[in-house]
PDB file of N, CA and C in Angstrom:
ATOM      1  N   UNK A   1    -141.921  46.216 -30.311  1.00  0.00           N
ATOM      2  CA  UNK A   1    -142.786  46.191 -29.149  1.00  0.00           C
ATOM      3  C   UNK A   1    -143.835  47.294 -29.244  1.00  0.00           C
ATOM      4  N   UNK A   2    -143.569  48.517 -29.811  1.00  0.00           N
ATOM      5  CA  UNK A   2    -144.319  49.759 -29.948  1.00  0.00           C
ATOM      6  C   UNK A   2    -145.802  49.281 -30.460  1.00  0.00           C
ATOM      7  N   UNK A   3    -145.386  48.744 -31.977  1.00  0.00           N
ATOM      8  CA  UNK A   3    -145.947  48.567 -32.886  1.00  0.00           C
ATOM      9  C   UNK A   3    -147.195  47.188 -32.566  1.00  0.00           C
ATOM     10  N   UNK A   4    -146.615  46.158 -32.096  1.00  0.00           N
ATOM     11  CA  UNK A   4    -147.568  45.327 -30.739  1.00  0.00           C
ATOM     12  C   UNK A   4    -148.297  45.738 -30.685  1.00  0.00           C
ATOM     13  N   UNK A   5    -147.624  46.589 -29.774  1.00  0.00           N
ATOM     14  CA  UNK A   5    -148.556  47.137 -28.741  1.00  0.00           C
ATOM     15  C   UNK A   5    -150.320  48.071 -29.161  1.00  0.00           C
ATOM     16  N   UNK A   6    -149.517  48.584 -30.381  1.00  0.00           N
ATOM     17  CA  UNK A   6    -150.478  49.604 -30.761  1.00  0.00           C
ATOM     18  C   UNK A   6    -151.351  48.589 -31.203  1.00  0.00           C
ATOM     19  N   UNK A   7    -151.360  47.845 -31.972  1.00  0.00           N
ATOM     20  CA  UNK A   7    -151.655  47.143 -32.944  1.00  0.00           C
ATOM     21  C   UNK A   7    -152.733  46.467 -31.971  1.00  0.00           C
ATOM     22  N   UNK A   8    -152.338  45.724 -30.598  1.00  0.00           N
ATOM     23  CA  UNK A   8    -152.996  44.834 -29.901  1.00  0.00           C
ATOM     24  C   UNK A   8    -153.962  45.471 -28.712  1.00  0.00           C
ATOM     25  N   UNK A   9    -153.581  46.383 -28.738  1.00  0.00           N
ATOM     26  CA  UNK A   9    -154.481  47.967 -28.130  1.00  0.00           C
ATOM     27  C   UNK A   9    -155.860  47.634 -28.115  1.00  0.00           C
ATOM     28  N   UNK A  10    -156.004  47.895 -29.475  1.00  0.00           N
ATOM     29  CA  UNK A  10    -157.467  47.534 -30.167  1.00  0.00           C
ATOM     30  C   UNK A  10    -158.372  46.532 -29.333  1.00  0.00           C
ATOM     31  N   UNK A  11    -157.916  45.153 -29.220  1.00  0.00           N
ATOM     32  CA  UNK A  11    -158.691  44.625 -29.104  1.00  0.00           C
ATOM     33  C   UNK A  11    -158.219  44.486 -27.439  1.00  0.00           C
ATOM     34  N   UNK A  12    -157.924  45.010 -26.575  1.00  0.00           N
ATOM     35  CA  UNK A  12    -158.066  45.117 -25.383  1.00  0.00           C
ATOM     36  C   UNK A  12    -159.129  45.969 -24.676  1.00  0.00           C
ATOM     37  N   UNK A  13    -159.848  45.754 -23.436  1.00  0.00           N
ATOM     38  CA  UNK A  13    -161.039  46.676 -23.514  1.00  0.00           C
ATOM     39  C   UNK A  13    -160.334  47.878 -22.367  1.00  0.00           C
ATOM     40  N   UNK A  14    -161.004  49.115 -22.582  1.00  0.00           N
ATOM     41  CA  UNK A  14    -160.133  50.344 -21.865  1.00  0.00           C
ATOM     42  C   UNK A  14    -158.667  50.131 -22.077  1.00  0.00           C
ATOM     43  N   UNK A  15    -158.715  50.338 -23.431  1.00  0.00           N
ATOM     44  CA  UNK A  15    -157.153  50.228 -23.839  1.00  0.00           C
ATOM     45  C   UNK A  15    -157.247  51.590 -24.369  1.00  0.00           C
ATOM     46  N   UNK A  16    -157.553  52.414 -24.275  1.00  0.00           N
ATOM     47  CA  UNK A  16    -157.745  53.997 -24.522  1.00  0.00           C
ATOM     48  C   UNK A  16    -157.259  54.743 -23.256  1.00  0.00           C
ATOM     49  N   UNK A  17    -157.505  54.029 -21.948  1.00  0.00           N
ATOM     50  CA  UNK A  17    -156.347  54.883 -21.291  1.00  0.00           C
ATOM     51  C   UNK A  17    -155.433  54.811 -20.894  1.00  0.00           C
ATOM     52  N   UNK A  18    -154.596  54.240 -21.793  1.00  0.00           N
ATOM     53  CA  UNK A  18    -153.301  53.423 -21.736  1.00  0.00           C
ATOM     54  C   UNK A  18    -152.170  54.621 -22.227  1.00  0.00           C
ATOM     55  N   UNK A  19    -151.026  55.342 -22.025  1.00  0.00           N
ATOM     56  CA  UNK A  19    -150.413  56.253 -22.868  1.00  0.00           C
ATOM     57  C   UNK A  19    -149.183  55.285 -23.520  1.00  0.00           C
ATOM     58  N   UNK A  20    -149.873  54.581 -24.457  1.00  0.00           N
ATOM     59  CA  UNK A  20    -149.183  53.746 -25.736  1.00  0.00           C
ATOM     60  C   UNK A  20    -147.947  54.418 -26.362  1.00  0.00           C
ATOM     61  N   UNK A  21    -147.932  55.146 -26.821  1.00  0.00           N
ATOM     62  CA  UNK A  21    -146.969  56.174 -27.319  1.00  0.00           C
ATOM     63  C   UNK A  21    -146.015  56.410 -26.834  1.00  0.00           C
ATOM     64  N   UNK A  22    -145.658  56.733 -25.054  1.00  0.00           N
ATOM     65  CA  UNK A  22    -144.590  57.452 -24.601  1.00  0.00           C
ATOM     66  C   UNK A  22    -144.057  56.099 -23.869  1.00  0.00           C
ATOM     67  N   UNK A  23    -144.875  55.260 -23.213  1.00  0.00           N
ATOM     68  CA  UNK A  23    -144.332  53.903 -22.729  1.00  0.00           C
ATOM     69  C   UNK A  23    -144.784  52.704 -22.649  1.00  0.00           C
ATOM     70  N   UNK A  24    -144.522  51.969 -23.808  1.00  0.00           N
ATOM     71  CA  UNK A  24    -145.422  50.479 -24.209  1.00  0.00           C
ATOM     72  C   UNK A  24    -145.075  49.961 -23.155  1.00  0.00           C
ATOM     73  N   UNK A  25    -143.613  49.356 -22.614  1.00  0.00           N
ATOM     74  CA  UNK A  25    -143.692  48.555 -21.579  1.00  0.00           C
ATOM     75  C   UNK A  25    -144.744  49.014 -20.176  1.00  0.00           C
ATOM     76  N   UNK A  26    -144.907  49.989 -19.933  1.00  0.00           N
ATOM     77  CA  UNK A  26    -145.179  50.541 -18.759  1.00  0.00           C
ATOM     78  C   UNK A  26    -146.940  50.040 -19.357  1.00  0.00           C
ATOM     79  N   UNK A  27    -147.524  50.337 -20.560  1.00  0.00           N
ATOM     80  CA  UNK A  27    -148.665  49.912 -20.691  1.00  0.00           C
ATOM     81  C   UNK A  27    -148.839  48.641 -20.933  1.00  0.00           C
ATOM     82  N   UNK A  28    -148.083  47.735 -21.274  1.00  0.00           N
ATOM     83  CA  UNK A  28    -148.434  46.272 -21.004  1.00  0.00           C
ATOM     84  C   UNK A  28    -148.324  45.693 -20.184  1.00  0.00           C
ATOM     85  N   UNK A  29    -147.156  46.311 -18.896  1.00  0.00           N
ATOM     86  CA  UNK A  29    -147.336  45.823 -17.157  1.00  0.00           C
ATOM     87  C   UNK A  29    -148.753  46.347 -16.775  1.00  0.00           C
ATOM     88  N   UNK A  30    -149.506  47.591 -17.128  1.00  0.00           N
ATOM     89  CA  UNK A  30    -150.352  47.604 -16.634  1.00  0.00           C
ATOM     90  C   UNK A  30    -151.413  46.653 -16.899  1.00  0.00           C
ATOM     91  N   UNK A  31    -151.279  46.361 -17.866  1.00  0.00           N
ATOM     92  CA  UNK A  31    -152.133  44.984 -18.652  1.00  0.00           C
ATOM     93  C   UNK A  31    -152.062  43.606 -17.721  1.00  0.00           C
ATOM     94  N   UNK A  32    -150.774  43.638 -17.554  1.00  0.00           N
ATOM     95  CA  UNK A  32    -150.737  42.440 -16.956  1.00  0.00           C
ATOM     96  C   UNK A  32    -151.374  42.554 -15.602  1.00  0.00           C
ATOM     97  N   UNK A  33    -150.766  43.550 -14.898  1.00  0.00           N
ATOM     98  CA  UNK A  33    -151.081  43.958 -13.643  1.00  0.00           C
ATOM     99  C   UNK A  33    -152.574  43.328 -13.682  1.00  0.00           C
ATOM    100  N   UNK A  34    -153.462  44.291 -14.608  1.00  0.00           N
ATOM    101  CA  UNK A  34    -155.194  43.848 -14.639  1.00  0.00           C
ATOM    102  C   UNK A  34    -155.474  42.772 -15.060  1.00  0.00           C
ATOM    103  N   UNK A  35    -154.900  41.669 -15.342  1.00  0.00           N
ATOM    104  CA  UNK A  35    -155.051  40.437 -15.766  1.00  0.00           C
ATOM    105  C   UNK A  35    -154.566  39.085 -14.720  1.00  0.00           C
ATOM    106  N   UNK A  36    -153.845  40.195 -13.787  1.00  0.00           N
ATOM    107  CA  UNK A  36    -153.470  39.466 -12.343  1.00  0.00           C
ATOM    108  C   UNK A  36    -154.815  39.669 -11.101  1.00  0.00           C
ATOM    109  N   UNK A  37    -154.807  40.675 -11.527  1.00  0.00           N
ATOM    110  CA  UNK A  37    -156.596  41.327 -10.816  1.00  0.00           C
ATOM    111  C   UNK A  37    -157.580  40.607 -10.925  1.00  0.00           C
ATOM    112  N   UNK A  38    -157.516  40.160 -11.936  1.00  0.00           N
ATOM    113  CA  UNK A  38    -158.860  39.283 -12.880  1.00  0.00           C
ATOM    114  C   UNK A  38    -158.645  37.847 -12.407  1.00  0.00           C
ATOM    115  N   UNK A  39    -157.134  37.600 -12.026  1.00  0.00           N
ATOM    116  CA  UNK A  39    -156.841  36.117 -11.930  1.00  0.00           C
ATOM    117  C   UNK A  39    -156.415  35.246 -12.612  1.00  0.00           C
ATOM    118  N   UNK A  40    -156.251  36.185 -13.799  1.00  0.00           N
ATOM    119  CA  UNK A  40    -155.757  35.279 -15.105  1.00  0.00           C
ATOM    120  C   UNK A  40    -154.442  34.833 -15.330  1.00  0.00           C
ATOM    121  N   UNK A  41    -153.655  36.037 -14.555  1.00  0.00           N
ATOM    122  CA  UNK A  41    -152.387  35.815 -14.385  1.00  0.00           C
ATOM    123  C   UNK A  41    -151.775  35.921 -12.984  1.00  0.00           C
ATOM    124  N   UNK A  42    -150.527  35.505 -12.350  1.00  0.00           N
ATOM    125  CA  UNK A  42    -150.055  35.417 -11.682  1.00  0.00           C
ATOM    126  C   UNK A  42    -148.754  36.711 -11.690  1.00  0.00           C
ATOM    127  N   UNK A  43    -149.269  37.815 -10.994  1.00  0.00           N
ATOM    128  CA  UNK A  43    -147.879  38.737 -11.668  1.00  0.00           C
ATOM    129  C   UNK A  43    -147.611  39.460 -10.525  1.00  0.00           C
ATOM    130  N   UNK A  44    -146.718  39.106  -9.197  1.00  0.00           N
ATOM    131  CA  UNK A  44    -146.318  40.097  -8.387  1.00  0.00           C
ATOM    132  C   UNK A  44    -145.588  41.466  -8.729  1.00  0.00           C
ATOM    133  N   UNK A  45    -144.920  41.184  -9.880  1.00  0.00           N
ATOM    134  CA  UNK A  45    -144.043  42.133  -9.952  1.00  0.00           C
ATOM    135  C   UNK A  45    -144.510  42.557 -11.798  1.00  0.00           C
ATOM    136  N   UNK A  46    -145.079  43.276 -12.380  1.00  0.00           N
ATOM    137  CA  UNK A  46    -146.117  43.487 -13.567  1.00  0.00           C
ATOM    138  C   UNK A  46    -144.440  43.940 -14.696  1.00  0.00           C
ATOM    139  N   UNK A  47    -143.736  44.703 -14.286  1.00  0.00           N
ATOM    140  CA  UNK A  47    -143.186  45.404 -15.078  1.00  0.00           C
ATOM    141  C   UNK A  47    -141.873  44.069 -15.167  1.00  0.00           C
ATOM    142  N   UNK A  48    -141.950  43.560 -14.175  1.00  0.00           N
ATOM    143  CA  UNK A  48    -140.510  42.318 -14.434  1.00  0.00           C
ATOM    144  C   UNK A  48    -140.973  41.274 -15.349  1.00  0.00           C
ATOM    145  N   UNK A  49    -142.545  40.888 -15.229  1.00  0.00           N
ATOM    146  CA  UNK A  49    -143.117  39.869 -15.991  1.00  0.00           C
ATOM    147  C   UNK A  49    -143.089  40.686 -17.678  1.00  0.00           C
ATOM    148  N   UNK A  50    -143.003  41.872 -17.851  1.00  0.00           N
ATOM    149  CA  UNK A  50    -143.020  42.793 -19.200  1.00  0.00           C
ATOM    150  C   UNK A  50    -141.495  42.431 -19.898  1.00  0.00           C
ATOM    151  N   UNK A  51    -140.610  41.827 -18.735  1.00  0.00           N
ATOM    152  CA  UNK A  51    -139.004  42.060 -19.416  1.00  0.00           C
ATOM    153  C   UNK A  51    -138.919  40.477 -19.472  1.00  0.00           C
ATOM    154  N   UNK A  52    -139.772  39.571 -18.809  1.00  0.00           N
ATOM    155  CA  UNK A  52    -139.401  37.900 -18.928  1.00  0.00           C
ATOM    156  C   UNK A  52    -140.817  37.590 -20.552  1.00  0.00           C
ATOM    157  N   UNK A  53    -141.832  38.624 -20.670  1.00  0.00           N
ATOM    158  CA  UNK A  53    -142.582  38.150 -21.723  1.00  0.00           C
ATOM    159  C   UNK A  53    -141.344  38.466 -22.984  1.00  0.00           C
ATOM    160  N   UNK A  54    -141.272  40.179 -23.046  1.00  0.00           N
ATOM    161  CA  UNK A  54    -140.049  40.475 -24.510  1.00  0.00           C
ATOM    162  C   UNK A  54    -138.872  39.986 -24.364  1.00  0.00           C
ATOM    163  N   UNK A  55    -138.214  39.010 -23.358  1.00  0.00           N
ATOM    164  CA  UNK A  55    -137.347  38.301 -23.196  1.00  0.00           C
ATOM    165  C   UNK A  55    -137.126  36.808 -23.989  1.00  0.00           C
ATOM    166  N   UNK A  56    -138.187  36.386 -23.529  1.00  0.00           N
ATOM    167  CA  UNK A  56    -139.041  35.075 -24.335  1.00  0.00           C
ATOM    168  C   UNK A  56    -139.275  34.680 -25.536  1.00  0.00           C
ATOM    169  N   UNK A  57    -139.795  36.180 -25.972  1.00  0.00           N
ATOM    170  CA  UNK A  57    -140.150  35.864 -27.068  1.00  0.00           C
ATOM    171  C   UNK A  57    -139.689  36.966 -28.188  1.00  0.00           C
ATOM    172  N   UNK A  58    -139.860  38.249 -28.201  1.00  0.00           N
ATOM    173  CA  UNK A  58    -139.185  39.026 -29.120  1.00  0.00           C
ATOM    174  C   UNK A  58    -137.965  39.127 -29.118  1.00  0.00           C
ATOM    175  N   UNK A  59    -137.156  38.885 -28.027  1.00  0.00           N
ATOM    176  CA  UNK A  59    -135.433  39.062 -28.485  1.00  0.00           C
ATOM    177  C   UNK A  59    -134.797  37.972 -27.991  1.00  0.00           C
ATOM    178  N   UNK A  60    -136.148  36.542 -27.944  1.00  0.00           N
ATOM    179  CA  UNK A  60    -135.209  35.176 -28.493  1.00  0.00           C
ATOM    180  C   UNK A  60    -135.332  35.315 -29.827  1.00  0.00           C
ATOM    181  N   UNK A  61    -136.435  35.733 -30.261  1.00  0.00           N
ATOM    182  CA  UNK A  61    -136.931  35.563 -31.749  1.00  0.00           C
ATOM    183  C   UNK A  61    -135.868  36.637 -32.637  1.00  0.00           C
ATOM    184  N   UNK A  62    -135.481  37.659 -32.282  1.00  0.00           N
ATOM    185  CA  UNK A  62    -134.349  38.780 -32.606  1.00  0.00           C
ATOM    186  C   UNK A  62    -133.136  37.649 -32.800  1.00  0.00           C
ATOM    187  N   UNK A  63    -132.743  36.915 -31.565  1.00  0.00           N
ATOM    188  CA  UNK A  63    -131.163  36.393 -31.187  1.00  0.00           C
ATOM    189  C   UNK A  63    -131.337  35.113 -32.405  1.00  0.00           C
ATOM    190  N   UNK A  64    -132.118  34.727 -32.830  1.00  0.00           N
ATOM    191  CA  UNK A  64    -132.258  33.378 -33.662  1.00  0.00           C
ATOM    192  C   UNK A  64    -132.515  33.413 -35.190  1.00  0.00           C
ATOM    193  N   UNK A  65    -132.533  34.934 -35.058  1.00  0.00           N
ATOM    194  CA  UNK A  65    -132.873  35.229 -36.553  1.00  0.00           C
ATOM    195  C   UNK A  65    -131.845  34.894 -37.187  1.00  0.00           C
ATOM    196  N   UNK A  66    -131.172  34.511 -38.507  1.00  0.00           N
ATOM    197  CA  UNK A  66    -129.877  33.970 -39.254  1.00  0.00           C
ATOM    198  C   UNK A  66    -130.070  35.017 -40.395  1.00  0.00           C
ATOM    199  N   UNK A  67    -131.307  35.953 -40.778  1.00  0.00           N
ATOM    200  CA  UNK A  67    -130.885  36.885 -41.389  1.00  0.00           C
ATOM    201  C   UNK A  67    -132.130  37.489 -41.355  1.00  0.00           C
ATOM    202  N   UNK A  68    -132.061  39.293 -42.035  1.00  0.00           N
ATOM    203  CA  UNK A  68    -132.975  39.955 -42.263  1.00  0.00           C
ATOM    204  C   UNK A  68    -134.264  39.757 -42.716  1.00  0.00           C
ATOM    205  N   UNK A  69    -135.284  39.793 -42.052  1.00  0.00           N
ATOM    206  CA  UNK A  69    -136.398  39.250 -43.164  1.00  0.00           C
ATOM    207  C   UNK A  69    -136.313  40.408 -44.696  1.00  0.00           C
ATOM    208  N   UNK A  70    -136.476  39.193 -45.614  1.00  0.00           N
ATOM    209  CA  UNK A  70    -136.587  40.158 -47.227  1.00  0.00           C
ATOM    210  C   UNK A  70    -137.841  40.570 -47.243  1.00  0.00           C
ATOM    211  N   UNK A  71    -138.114  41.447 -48.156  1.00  0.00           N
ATOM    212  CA  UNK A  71    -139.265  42.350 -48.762  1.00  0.00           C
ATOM    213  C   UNK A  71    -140.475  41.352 -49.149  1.00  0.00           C
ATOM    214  N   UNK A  72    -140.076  40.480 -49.753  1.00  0.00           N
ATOM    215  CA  UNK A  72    -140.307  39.705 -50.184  1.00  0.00           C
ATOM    216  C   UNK A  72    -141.561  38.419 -49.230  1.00  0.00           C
ATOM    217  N   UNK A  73    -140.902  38.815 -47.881  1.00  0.00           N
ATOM    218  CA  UNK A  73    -141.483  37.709 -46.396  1.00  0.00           C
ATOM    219  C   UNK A  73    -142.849  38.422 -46.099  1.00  0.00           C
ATOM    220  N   UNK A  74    -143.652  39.175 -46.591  1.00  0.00           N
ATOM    221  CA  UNK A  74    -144.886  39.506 -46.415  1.00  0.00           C
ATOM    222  C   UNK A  74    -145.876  38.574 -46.473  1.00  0.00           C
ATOM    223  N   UNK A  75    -146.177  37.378 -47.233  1.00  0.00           N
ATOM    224  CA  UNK A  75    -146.649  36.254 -47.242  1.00  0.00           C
ATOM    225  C   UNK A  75    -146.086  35.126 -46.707  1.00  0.00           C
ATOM    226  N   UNK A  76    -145.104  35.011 -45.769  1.00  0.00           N
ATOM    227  CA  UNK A  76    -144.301  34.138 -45.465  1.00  0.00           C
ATOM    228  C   UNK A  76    -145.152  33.110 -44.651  1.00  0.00           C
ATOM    229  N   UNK A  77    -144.667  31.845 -44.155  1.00  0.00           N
ATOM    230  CA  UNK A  77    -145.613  30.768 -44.044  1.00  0.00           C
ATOM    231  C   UNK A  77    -145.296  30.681 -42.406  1.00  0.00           C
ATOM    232  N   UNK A  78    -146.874  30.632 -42.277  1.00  0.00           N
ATOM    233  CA  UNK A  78    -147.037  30.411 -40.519  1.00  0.00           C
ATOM    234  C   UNK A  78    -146.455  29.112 -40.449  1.00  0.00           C
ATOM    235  N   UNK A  79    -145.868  29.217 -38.895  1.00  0.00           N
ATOM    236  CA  UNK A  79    -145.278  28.023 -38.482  1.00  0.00           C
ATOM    237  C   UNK A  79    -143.712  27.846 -38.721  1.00  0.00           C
ATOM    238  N   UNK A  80    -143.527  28.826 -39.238  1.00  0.00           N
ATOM    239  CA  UNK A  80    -141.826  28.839 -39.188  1.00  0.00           C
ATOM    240  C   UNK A  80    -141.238  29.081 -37.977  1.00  0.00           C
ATOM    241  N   UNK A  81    -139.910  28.681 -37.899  1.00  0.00           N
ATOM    242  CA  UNK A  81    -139.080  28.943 -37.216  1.00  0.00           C
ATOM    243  C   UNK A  81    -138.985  29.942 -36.302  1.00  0.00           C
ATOM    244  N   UNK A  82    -139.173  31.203 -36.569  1.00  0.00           N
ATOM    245  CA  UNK A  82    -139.890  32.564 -36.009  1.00  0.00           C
ATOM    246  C   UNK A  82    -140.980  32.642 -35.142  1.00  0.00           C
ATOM    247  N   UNK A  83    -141.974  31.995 -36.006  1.00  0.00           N
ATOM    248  CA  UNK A  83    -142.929  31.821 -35.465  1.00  0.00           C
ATOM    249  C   UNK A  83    -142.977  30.871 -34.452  1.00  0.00           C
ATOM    250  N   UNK A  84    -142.582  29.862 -34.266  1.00  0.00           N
ATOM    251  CA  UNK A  84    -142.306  28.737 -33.339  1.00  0.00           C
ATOM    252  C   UNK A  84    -141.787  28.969 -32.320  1.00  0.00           C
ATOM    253  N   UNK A  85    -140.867  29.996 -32.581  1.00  0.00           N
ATOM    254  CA  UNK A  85    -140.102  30.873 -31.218  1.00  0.00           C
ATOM    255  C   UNK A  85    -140.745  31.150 -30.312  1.00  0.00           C
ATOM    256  N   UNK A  86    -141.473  32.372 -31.237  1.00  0.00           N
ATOM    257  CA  UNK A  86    -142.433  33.667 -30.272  1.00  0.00           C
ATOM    258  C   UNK A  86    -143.481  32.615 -29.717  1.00  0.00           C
ATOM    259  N   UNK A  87    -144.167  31.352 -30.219  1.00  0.00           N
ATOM    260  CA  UNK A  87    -144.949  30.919 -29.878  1.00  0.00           C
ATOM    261  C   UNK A  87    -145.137  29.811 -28.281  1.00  0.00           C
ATOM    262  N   UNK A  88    -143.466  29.481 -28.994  1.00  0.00           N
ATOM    263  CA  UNK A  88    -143.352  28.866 -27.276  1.00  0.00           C
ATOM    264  C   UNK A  88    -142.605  29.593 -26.536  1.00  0.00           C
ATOM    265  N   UNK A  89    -142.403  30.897 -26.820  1.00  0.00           N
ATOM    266  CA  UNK A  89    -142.005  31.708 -25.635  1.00  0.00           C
ATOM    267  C   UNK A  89    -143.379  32.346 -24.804  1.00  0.00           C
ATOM    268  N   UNK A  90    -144.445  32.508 -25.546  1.00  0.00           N
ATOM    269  CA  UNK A  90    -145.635  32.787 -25.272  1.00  0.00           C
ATOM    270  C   UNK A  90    -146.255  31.692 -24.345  1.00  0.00           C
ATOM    271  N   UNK A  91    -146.038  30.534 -24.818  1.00  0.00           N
ATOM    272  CA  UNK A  91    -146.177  29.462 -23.742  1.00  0.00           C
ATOM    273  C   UNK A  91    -145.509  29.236 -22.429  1.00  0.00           C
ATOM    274  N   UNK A  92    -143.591  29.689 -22.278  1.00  0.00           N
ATOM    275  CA  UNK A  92    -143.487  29.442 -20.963  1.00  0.00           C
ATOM    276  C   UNK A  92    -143.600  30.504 -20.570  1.00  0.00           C
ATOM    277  N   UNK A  93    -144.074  32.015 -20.937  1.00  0.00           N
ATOM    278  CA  UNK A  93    -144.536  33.017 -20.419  1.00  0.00           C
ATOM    279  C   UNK A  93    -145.726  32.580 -19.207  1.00  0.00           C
ATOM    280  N   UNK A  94    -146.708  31.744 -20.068  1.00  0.00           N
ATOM    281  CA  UNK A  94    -147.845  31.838 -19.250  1.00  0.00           C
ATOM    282  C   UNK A  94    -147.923  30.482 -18.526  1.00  0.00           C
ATOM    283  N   UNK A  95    -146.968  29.424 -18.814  1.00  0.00           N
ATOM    284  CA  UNK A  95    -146.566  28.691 -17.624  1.00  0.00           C
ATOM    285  C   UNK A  95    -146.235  28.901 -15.991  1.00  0.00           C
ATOM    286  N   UNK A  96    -145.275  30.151 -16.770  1.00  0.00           N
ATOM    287  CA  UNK A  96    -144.270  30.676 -15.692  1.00  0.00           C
ATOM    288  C   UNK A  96    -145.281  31.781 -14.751  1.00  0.00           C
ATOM    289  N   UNK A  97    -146.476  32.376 -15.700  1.00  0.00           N
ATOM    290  CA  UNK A  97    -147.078  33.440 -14.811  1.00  0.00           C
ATOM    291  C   UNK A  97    -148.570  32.514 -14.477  1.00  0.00           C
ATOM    292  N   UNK A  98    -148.813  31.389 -14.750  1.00  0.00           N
ATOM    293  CA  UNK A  98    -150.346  30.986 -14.735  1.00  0.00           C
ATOM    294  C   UNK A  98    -150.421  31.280 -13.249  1.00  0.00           C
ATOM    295  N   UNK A  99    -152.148  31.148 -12.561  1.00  0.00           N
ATOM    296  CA  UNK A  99    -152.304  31.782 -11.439  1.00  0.00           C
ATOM    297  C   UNK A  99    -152.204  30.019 -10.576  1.00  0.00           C
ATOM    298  N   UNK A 100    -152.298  30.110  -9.116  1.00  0.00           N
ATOM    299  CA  UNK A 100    -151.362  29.195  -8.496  1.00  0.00           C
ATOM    300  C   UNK A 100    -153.302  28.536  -8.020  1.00  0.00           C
ATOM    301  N   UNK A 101    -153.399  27.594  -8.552  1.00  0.00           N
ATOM    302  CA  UNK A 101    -154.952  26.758  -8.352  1.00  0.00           C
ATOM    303  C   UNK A 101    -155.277  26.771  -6.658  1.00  0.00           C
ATOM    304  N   UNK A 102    -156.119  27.391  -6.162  1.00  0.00           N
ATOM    305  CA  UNK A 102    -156.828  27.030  -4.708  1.00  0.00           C
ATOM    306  C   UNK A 102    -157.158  28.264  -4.358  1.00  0.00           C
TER     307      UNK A 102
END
């Protein structure tokens, strides 16, 4: 999640005053929070929607793993299994948070 985070930082705008380092979750509720602001999302509660997104998708994707990724999985092929996870967990993420039409 750290590593995400940092990683996805970048291309967020005023993602510089975010304190990334000491608490990713706490900086991606705030994310959400501003993305509920915006309307994009639906998020009463920012930091619960932070534990149903890494719920979804990083530690279904953890619970389904059948083994370590090898050294070797650096080129590994989009659309796997893994990937399919995180991807429709990403989907009923934003099912579950889309904003409510009217």
């Amino acid at each position: 999640m750290i590593r995400l985070t940092k990683t996805e930082s970048a291309h967020l705008p005023d993602s510089r005053n975010y304190g990334l380092a000491s608490e990713p979750e706490e900086a991606v509720a705030e994310r959400f929070a501003e993305f509920g602001r915006q309307g994009l999302l639906e998020v009463p509660n920012p930091r619960l929607a932070v534990d149903h997104f890494v719920a979804l998708t990083l530690l279904l994707a953890l619970n389904n793993l059948s083994q370590p990724p090898g050294a070797g999985e650096a080129h590994r092929q989009t659309n796997s299994p893994l990937d399919q996870t995180i991807l429709e967990g990403v989907r009923a993420f934003l099912r579950a948070y889309a904003p409510t039409p009217g």
